[in-house]
Every structure is written in structure tokens, then in C-alpha cells.
N, C-alpha and C. Protein backbone atom coordinates (compact mmCIF):
# COMPACT_ATOMS: atom_id res chain seq x y z
N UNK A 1 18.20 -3.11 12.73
CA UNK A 1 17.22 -2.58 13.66
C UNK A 1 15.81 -2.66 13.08
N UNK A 2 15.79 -2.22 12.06
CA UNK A 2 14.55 -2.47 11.22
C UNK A 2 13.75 -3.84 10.85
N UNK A 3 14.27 -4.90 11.16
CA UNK A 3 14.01 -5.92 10.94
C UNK A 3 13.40 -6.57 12.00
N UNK A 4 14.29 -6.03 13.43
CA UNK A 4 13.86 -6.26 14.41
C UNK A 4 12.54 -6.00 15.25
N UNK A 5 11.99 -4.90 14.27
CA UNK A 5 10.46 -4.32 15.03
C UNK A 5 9.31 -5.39 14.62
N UNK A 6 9.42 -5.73 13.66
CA UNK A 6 8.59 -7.00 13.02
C UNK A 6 8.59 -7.91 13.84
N UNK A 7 9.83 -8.76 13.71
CA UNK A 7 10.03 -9.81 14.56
C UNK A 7 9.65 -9.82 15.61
N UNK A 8 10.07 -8.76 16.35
CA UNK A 8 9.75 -8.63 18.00
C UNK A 8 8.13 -8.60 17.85
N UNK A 9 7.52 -7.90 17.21
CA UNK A 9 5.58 -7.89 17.20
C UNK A 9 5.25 -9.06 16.98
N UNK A 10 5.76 -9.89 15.76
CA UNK A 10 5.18 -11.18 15.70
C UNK A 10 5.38 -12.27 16.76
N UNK A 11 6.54 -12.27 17.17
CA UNK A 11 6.96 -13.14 18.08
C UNK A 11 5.88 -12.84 19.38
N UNK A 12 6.10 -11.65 20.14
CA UNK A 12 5.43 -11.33 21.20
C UNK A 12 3.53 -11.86 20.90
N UNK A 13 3.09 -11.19 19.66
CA UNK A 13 1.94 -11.67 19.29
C UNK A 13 1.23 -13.22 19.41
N UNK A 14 2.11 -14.28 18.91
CA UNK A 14 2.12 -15.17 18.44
C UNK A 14 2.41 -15.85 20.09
N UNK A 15 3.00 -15.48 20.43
CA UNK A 15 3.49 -15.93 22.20
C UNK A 15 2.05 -15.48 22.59
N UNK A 16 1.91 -14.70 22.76
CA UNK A 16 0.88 -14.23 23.84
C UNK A 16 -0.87 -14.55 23.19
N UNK A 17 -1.36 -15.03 21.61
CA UNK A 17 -2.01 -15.49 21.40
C UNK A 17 -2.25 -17.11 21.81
N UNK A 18 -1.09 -17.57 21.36
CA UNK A 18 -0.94 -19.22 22.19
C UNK A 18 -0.89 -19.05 23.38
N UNK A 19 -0.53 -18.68 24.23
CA UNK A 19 -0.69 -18.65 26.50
C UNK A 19 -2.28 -18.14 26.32
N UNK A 20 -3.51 -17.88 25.54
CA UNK A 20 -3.99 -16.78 25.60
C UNK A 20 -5.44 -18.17 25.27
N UNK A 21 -4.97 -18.96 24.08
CA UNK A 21 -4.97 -20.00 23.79
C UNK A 21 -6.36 -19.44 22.41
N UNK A 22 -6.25 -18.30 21.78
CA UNK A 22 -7.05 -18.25 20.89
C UNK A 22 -6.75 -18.15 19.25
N UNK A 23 -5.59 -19.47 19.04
CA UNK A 23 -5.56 -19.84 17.83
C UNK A 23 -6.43 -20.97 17.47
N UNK A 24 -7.07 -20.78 16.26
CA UNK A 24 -8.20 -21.72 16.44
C UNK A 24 -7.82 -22.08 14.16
N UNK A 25 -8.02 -23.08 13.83
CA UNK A 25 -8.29 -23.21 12.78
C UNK A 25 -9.40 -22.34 11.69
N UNK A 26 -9.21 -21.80 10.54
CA UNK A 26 -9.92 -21.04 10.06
C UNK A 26 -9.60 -20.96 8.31
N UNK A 27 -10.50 -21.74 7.47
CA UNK A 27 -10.49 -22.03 6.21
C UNK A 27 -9.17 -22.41 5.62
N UNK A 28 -8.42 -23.83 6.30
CA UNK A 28 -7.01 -24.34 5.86
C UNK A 28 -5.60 -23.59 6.55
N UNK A 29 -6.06 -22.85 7.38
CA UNK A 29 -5.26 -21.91 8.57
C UNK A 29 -5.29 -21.77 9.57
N UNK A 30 -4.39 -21.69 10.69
CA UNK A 30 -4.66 -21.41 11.79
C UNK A 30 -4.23 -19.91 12.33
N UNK A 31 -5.39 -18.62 12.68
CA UNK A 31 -5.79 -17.17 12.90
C UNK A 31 -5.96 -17.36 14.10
N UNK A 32 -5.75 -15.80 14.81
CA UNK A 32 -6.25 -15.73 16.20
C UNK A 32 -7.68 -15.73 15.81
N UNK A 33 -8.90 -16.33 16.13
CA UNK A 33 -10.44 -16.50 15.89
C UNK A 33 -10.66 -17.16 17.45
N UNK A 34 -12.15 -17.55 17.19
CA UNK A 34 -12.67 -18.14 18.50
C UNK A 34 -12.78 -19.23 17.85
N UNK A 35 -13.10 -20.24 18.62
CA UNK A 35 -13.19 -21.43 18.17
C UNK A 35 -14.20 -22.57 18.99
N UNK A 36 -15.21 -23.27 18.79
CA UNK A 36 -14.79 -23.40 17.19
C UNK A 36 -15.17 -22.61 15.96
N UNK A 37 -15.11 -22.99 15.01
CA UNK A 37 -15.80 -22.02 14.18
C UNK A 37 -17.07 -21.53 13.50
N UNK A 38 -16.82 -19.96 13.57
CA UNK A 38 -18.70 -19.95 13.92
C UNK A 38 -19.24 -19.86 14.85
N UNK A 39 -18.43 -19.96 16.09
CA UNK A 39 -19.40 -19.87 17.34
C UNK A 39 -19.78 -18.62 17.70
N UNK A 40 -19.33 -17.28 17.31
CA UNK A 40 -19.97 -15.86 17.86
C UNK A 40 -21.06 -15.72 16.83
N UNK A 41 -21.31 -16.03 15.77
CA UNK A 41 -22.62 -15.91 14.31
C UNK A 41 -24.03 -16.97 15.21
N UNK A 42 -23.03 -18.06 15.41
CA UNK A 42 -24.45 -18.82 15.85
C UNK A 42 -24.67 -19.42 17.03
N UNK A 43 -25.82 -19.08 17.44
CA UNK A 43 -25.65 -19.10 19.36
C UNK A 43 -25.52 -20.18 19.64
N UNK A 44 -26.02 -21.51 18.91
CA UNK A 44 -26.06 -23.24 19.03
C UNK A 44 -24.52 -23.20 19.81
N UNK A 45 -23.47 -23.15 19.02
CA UNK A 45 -22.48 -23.51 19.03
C UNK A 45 -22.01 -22.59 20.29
N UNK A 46 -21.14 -23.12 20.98
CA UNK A 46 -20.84 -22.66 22.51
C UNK A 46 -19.05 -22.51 22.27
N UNK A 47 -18.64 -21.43 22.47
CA UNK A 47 -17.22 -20.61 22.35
C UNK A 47 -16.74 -21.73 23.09
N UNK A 48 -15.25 -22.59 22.83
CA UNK A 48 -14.35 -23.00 23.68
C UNK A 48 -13.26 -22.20 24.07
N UNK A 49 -12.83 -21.19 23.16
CA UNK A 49 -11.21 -20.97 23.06
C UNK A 49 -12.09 -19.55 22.31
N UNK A 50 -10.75 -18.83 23.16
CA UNK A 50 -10.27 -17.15 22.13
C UNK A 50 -11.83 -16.51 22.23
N UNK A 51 -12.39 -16.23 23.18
CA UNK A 51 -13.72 -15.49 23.73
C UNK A 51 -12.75 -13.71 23.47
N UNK A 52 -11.65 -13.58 23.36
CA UNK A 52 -11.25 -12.00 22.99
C UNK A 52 -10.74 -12.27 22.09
N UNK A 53 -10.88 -12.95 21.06
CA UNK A 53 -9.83 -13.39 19.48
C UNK A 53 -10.17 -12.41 19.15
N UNK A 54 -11.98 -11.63 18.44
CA UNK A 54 -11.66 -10.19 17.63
C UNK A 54 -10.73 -9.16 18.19
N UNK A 55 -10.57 -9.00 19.36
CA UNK A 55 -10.20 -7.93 20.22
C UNK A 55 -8.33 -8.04 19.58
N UNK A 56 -8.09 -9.12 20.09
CA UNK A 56 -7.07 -9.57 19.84
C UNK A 56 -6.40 -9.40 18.68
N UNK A 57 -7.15 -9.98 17.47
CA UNK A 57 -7.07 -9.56 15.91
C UNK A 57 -6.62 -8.71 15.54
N UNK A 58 -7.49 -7.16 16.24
CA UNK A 58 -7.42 -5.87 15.76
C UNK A 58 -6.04 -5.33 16.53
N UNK A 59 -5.69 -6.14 17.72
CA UNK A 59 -4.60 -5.34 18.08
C UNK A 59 -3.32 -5.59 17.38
N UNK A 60 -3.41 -7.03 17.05
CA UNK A 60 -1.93 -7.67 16.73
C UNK A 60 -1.87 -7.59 14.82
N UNK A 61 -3.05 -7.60 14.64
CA UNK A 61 -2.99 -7.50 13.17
C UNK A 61 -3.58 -7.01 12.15
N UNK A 62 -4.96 -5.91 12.90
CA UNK A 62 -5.45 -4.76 11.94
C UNK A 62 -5.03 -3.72 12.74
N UNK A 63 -4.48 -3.35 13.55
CA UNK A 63 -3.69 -2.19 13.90
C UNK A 63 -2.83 -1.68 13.52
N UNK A 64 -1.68 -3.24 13.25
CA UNK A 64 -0.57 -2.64 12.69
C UNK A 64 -0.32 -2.31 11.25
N UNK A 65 -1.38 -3.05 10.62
CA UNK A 65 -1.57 -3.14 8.96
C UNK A 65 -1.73 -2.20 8.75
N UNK A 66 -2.97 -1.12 9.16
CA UNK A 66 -3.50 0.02 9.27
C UNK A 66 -2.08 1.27 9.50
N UNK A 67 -1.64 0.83 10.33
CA UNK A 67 -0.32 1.65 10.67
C UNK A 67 0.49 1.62 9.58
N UNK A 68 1.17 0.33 9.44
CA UNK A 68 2.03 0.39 7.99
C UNK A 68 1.54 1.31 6.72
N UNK A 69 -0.08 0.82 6.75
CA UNK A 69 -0.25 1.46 5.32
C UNK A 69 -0.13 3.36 5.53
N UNK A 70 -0.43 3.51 6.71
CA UNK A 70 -0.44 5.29 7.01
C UNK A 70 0.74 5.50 7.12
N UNK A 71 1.89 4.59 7.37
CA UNK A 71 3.62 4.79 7.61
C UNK A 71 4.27 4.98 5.92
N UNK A 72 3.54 3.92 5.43
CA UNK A 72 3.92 4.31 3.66
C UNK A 72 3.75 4.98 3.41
N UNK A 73 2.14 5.62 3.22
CA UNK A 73 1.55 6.76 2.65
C UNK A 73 2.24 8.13 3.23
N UNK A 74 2.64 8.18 3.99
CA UNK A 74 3.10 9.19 4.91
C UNK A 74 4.99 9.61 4.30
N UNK A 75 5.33 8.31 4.38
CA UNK A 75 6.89 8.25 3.62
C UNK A 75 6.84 8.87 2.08
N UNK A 76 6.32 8.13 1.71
CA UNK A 76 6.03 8.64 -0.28
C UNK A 76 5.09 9.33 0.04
N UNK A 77 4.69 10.43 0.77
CA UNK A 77 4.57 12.34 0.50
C UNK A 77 5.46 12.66 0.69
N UNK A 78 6.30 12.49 1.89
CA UNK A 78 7.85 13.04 2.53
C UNK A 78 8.65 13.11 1.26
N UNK A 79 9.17 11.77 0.46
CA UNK A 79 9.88 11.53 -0.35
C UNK A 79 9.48 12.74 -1.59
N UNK A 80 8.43 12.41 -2.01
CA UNK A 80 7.88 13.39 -3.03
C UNK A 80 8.10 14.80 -3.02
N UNK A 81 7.68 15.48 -1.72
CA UNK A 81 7.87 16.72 -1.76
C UNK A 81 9.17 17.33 -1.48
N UNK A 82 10.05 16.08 -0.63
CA UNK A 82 11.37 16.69 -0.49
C UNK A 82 12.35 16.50 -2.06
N UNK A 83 11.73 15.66 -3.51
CA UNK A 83 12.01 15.68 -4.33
C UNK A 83 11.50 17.17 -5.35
N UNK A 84 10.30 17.74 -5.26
CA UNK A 84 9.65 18.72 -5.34
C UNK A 84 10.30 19.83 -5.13
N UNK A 85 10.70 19.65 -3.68
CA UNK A 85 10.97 21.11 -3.34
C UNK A 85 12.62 21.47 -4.26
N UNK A 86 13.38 20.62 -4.58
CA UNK A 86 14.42 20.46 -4.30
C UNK A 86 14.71 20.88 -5.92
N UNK A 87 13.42 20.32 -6.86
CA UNK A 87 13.76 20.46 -8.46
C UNK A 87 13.12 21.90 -8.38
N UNK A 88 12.12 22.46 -7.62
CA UNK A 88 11.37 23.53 -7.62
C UNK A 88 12.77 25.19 -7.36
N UNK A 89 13.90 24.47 -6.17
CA UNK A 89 14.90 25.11 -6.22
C UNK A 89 15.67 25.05 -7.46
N UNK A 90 15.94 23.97 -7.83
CA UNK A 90 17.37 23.45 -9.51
C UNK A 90 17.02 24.06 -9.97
N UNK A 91 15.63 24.54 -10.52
CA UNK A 91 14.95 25.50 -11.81
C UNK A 91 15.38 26.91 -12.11
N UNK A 92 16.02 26.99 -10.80
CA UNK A 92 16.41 28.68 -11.40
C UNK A 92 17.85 28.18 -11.87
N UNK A 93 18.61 27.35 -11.85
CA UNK A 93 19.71 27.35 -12.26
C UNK A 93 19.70 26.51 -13.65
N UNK A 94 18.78 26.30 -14.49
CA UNK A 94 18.41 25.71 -15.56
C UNK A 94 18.81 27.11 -16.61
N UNK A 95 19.87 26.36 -18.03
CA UNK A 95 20.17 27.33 -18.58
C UNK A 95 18.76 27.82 -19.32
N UNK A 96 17.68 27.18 -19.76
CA UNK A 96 17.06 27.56 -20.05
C UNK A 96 16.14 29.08 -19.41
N UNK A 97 15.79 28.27 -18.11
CA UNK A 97 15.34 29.44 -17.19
C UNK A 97 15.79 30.79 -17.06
N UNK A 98 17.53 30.83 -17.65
CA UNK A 98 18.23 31.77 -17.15
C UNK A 98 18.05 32.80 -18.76
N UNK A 99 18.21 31.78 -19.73
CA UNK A 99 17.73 32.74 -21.16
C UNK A 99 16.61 33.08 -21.55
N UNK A 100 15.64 32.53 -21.38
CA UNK A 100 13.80 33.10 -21.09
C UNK A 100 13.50 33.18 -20.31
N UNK A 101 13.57 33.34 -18.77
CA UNK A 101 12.87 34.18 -17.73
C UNK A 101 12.39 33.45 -17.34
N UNK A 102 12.41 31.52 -17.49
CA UNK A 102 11.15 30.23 -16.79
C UNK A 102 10.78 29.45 -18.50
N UNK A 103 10.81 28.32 -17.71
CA UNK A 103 10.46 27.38 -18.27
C UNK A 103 9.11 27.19 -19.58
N UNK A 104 9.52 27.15 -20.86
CA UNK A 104 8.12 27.14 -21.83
C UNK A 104 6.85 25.97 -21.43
N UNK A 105 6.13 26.67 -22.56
CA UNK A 105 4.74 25.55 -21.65
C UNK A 105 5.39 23.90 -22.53
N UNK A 106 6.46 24.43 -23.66
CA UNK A 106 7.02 22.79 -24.26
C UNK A 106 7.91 23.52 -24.98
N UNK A 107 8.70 22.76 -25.40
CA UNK A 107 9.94 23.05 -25.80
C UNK A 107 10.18 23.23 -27.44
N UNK A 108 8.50 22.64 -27.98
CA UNK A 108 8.07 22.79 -29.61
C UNK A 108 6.76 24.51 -29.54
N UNK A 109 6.96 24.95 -28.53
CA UNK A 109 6.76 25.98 -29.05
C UNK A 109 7.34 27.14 -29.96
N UNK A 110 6.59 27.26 -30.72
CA UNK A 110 6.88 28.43 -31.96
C UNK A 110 8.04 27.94 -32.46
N UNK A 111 7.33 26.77 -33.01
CA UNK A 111 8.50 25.87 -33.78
C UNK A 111 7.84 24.83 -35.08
N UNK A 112 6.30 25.00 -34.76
CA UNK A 112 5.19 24.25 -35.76
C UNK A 112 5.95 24.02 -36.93
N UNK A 113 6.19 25.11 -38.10
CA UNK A 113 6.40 25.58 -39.14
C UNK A 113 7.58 24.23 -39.19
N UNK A 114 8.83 24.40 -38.40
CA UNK A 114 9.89 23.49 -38.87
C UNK A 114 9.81 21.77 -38.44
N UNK A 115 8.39 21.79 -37.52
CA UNK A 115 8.33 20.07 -37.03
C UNK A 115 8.03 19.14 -38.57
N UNK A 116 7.58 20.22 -39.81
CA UNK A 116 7.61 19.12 -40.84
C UNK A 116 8.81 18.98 -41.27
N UNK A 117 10.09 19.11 -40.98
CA UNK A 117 11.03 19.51 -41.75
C UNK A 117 12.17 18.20 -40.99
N UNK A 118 11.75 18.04 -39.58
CA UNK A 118 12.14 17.31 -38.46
C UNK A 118 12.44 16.03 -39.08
N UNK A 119 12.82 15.08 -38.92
CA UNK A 119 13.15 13.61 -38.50
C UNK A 119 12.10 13.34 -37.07
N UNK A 120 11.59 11.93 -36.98
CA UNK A 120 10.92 11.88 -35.74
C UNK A 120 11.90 11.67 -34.31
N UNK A 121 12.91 11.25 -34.81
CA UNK A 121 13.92 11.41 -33.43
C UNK A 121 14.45 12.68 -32.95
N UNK A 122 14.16 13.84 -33.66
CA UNK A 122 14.74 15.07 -33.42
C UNK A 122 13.93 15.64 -32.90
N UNK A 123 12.53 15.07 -33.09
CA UNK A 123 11.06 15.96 -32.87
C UNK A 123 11.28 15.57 -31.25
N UNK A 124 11.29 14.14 -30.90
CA UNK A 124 11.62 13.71 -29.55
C UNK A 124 12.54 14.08 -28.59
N UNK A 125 13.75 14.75 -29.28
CA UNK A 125 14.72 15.44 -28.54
C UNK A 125 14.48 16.64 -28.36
N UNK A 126 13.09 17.31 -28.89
CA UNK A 126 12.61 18.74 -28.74
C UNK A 126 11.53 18.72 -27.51
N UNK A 127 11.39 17.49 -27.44
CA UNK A 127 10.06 17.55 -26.21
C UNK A 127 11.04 18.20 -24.58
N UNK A 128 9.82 18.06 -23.97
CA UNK A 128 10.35 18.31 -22.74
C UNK A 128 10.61 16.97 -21.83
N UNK A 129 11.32 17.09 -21.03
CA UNK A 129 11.51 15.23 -20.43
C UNK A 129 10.36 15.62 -19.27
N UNK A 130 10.16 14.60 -19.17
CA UNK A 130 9.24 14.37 -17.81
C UNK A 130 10.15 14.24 -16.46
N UNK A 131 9.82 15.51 -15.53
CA UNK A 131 10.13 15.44 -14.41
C UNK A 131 10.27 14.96 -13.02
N UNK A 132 11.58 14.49 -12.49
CA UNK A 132 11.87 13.95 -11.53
C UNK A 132 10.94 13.72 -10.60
N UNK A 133 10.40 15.20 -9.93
CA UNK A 133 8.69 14.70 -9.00
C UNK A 133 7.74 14.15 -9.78
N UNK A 134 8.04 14.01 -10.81
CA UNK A 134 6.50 13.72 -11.54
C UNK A 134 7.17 11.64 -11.40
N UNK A 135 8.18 11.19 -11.71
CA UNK A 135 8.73 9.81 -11.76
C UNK A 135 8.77 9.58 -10.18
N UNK A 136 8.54 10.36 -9.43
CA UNK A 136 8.82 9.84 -8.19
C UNK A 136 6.92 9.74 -7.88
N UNK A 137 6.73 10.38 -7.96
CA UNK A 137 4.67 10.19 -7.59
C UNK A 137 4.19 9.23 -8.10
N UNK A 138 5.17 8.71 -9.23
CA UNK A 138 4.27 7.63 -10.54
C UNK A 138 4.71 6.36 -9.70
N UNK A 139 6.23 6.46 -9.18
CA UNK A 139 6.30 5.56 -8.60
C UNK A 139 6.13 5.15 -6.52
N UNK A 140 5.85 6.04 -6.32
CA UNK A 140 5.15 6.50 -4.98
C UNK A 140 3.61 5.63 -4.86
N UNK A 141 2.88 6.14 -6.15
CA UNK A 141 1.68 5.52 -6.24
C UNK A 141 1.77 4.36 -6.96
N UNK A 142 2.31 3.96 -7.47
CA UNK A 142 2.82 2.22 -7.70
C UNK A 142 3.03 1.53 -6.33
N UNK A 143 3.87 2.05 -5.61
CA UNK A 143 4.08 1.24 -4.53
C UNK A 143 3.01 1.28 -3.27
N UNK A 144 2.36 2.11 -2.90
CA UNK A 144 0.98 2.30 -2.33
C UNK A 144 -0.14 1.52 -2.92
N UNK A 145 -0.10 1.48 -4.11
CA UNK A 145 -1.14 0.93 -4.88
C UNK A 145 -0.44 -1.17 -4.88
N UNK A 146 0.38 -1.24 -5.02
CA UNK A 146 0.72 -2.53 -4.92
C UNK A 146 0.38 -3.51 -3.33
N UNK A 147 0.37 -2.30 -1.81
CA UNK A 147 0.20 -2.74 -1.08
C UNK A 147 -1.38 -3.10 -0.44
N UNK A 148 -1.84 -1.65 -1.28
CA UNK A 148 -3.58 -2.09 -1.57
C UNK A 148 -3.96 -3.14 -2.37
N UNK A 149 -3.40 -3.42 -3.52
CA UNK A 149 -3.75 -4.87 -4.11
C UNK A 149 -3.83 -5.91 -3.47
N UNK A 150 -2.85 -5.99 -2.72
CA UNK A 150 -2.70 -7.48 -1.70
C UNK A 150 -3.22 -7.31 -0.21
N UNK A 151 -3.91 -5.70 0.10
CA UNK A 151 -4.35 -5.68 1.64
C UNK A 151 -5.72 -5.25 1.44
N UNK A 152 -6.01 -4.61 1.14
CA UNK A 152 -7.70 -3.99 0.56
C UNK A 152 -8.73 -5.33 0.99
N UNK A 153 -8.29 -6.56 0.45
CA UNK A 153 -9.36 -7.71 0.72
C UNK A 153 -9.19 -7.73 2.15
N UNK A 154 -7.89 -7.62 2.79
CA UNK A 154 -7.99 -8.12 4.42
C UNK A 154 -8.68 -7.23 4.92
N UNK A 155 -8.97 -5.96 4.63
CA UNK A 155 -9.55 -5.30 5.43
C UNK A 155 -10.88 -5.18 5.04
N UNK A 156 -11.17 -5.14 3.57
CA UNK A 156 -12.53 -5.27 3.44
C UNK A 156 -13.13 -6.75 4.03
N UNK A 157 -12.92 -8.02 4.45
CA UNK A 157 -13.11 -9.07 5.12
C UNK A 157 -13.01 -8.65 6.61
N UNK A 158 -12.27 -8.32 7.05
CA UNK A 158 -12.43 -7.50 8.64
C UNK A 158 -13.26 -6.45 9.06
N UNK A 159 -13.70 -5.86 7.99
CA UNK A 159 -15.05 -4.82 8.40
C UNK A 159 -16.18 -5.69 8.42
N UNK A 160 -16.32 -6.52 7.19
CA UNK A 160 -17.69 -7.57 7.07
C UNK A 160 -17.86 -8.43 8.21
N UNK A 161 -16.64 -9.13 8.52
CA UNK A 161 -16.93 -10.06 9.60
C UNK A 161 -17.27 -9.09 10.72
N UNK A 162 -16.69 -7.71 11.05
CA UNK A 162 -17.33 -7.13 12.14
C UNK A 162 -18.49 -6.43 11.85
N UNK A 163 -19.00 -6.39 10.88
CA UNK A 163 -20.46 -5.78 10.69
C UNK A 163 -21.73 -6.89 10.64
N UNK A 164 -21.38 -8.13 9.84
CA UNK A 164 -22.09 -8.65 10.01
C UNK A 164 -21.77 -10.41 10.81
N UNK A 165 -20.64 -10.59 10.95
CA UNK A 165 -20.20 -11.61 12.50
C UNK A 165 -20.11 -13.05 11.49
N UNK A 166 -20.25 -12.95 9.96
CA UNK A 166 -19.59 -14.02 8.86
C UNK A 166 -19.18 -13.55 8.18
N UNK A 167 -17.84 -14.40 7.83
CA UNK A 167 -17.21 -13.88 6.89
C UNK A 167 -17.67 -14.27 5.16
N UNK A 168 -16.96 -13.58 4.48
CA UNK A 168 -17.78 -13.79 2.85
C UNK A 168 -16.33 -14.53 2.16
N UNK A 169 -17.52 -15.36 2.10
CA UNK A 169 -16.52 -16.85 1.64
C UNK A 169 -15.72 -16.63 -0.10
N UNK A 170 -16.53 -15.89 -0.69
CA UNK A 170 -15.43 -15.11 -2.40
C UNK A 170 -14.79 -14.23 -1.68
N UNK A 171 -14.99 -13.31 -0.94
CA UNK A 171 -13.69 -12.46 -0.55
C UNK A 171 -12.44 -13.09 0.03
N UNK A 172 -13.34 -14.17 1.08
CA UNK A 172 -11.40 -15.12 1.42
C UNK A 172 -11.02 -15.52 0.29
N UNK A 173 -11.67 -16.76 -0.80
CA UNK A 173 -10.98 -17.16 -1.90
C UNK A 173 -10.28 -15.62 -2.49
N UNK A 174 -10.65 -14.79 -2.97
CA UNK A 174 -9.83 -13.64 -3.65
C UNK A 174 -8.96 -13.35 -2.58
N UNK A 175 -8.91 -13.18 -1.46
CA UNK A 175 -7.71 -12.74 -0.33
C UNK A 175 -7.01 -13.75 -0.63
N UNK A 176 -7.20 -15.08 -0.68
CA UNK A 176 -6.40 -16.14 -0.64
C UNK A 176 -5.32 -15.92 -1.58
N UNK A 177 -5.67 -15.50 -2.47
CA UNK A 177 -5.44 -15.19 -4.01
C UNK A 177 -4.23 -14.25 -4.15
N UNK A 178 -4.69 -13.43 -3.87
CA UNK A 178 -3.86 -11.99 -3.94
C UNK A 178 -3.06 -11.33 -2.94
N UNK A 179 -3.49 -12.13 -1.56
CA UNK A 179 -2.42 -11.61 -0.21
C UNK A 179 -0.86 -11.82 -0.67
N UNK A 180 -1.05 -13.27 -0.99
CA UNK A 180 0.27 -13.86 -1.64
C UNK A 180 1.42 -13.10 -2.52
N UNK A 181 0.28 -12.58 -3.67
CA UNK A 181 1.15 -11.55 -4.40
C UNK A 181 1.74 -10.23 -3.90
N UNK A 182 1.72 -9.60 -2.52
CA UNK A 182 2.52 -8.64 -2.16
C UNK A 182 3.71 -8.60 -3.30
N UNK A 183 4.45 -9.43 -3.17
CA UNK A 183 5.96 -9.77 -3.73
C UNK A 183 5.74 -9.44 -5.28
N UNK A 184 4.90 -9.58 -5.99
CA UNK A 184 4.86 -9.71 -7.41
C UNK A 184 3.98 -8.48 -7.55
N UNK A 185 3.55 -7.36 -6.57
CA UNK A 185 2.84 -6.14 -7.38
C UNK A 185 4.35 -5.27 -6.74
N UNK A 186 5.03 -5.88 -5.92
CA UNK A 186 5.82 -4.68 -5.56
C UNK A 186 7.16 -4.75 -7.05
């Protein structure tokens, strides 16, 4: 089912941009744009094709980008806090908790005196481990942060071209660059 919501957007998209007829070539690609290219920046040049390509753009493919990234961000809080709440409950059943009254601020407290006496692998088995919500946020924001690596340029290129009606020719080369890697930051 999940696979199917994609498909069905692109397909329908991609259908209804071609009947629509505003795929137009655009730096070694063919984008919903107007065409030819350049014609909304400079008045010389007279629109043939895709007179609603921005319109179009934003519906079929900065809408939904925008969506995904608020559908992630939205999932990894869910995930997090329902991991949170859940170790925030385990804690009272921690034998520790149950023989001091809650958790020390570390587990080498009021213990200085014997850490010279330690081995360094024993000193390490005295620490405290790092906690489950805390490995789930690290990796929450890994995966948020991997989808900004590879989307951040598309959208910073989609504000420019709509603020100033050209696009910035180092930001495509770096989009070019890094869209690709989705796969390799995830």
C-alpha cells in the first residue's frame, strides 16, 4: 500500500504534465518549466509551452517534498517520545532506582578515591550507558538531517527562481551533486 501512494502521484503527475504539455528541457533534463527556456526572466523570448509550469511545479513537486519532510519530522518526534515515555516508565523498575531512591548523576560517583586503583575497562563498566531516547534522537536527527542534505538545495533553488525568476547556476551544479546522494546519507 505504501508504495502505491508514490506511484499513483507520479504517474498521475507525469500524465497530466504531458496532456498539459509543460515538460520542457532544463540543464540536461526534462522538468515541468515553461519553455523555452528563460522565457518568464526575459520578455524577448515568447512562452510556447507550460504558461502554468511554476504553478504546476509547486503542486506536483514542492508540495509534496515539503509534506514528506513535515511527515518525517513529525514521525521521529512520535517515535522518540513514545521511546521516552516508555524508558521514563522502565525507571522505576531499575534495580538501581529501587536501592537509592533514582538514578545517580553517574555511576563513578563517590568512587574518585578507588578510579586509581581501576583497570581502564572496569572504569568503563562503571560509567553509565547512554540511553535508549537519547540513541533514538541521535538517530532521528541523522535521518532528518540526511534528507536535508540531498533536499535543502531543491528548495533553496525554488525560492530563488521564485524570488528572482533565474535560477543560480552553482546551486543546480551542487543540487546536481547531492540530490543523487539521498541513498548514501541515509
Amino acid at each position: 500500500f505504501l508504495h502505491a501512494v508514490p506511484w499513483t502521484w507520479a504517474l498521475f503527475s507525469a500524465i497530466y504534465a504531458l496532456a498539459s504539455n509543460t515538460f520542457n528541457p532544463n540543464f540536461g533534463y526534462c522538468t515541468i518549466e515553461p519553455g523555452p527556456y528563460d522565457c518568464i526572466a526575459n520578455e524577448e523570448i515568447a512562452c510556447k509551452s507550460g504558461i502554468n509550469a511554476m504553478t504546476l511545479r509547486w503542486v506536483f513537486q514542492g508540495g509534496p517534498l515539503l509534506a514528506v519532510f513535515f511527515l518525517i519530522c513529525g514521525m521521529m518526534a512520535v517515535v522518540y517520545w513514545t521511546v521516552w515515555k516508555q524508558e521514563k516508565i522502565m525507571k522505576g523498575y531499575d534495580h538501581r532506582a529501587v536501592m537509592t531512591g533514582g538514578y545517580e548523576q553517574s555511576m563513578i560517583v563517590g568512587r574518585r578515591n578507588q578510579l586509581a586503583e581501576l583497570s581502564w575497562s572496569h572504569r568503563l563498566s562503571l560509567r553509565q550507558t547512554v540511553t535508549n531516547s537519547r540513541k533514538v534522537l541521535n538517530q532521528a536527527l541523522a535521518y532528518v538531517g540526511a534528507y536535508l542534505c540531498s533536499f535543502i538545495l531543491v528548495y533553496v533553488d525554488a525560492f530563488i527562481l521564485l524570488s528572482d525568476g533565474h535560477y543560480n547556476h552553482t546551486i543546480l551544479l551542487l543540487q546536481a551533486f547531492f540530490h543523487p546522494l539521498q541513498g548514501f546519507f541515509n
